[in-house]
Protein backbone atom coordinates (compact mmCIF):
# COMPACT_ATOMS: atom_id res chain seq x y z
CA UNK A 1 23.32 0.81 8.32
CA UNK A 2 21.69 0.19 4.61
CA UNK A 3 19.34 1.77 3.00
CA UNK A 4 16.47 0.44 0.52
CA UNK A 5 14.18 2.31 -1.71
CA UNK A 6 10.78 -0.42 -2.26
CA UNK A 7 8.25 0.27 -4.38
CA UNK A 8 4.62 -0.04 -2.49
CA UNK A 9 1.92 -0.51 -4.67
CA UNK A 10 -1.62 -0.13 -3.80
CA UNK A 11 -1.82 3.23 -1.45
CA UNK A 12 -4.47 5.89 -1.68
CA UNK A 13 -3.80 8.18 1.16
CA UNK A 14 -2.32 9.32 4.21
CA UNK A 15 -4.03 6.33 6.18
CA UNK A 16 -2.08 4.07 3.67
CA UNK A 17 1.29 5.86 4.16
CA UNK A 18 0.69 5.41 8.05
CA UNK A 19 0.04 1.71 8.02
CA UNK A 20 3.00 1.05 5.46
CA UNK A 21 5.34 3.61 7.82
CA UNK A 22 4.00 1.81 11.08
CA UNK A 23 4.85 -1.80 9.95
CA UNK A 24 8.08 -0.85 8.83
CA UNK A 25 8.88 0.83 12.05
CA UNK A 26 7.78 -1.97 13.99
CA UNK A 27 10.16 -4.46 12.54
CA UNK A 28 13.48 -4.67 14.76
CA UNK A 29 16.56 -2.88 13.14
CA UNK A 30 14.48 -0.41 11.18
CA UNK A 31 15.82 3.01 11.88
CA UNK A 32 14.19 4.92 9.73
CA UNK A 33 11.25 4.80 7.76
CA UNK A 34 9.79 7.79 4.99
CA UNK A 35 6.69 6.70 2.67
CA UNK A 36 5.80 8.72 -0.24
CA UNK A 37 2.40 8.37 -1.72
CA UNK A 38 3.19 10.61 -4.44
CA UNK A 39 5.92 7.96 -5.12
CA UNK A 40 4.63 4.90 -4.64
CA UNK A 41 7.58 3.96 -2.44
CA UNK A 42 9.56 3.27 0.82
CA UNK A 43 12.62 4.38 1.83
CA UNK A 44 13.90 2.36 4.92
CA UNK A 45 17.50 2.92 6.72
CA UNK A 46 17.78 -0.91 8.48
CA UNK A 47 20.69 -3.12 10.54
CA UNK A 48 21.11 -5.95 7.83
CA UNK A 49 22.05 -7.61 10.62
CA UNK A 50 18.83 -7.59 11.77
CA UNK A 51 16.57 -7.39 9.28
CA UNK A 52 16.46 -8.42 5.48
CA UNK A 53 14.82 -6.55 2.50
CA UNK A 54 12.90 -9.44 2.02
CA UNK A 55 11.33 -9.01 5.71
CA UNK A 56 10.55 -5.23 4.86
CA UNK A 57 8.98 -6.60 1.87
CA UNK A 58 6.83 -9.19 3.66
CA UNK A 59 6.01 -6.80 6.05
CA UNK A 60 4.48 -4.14 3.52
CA UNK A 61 2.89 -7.50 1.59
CA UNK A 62 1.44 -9.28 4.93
CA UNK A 63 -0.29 -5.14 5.23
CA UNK A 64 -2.17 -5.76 2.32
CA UNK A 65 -0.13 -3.32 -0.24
CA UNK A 66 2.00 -4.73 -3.34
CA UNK A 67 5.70 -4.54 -3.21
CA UNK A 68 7.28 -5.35 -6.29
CA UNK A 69 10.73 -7.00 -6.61
């Protein structure tokens, strides 16, 4: 397993974190997913075999949030 810390621009409240947390989760290999809005950020435990940072990232981008390289 990896893990990724992603910066997620754009949320202003708990509805946010639950979209951003729900379209991580849905993406095969994602293990775990914790959003902080406080933060501004993602922390996702993934199979790199499975699934790329750049597909979280696309993910939280295609949900209509900013995630910054």
């Amino acid at each position: 397993m990896s893990e990724v810390t992603m910066r997620v621009e754009g949320m202003s409240c708990g509805g946010c974190v639950r979209n951003v947390t729900g379209v991580l989760k849905a993406l095969e290999g994602v293990q775990e997913v914790e959003v902080s809005l406080e933060q501004a950020e993602a922390r996702v435990r993934f199979d790199p075999a499975q699934v790329s940072p750049e597909d979280l990232r696309r993910a939280i981008i295609d949900a209509g949030f900013d995630a910054p390289a």
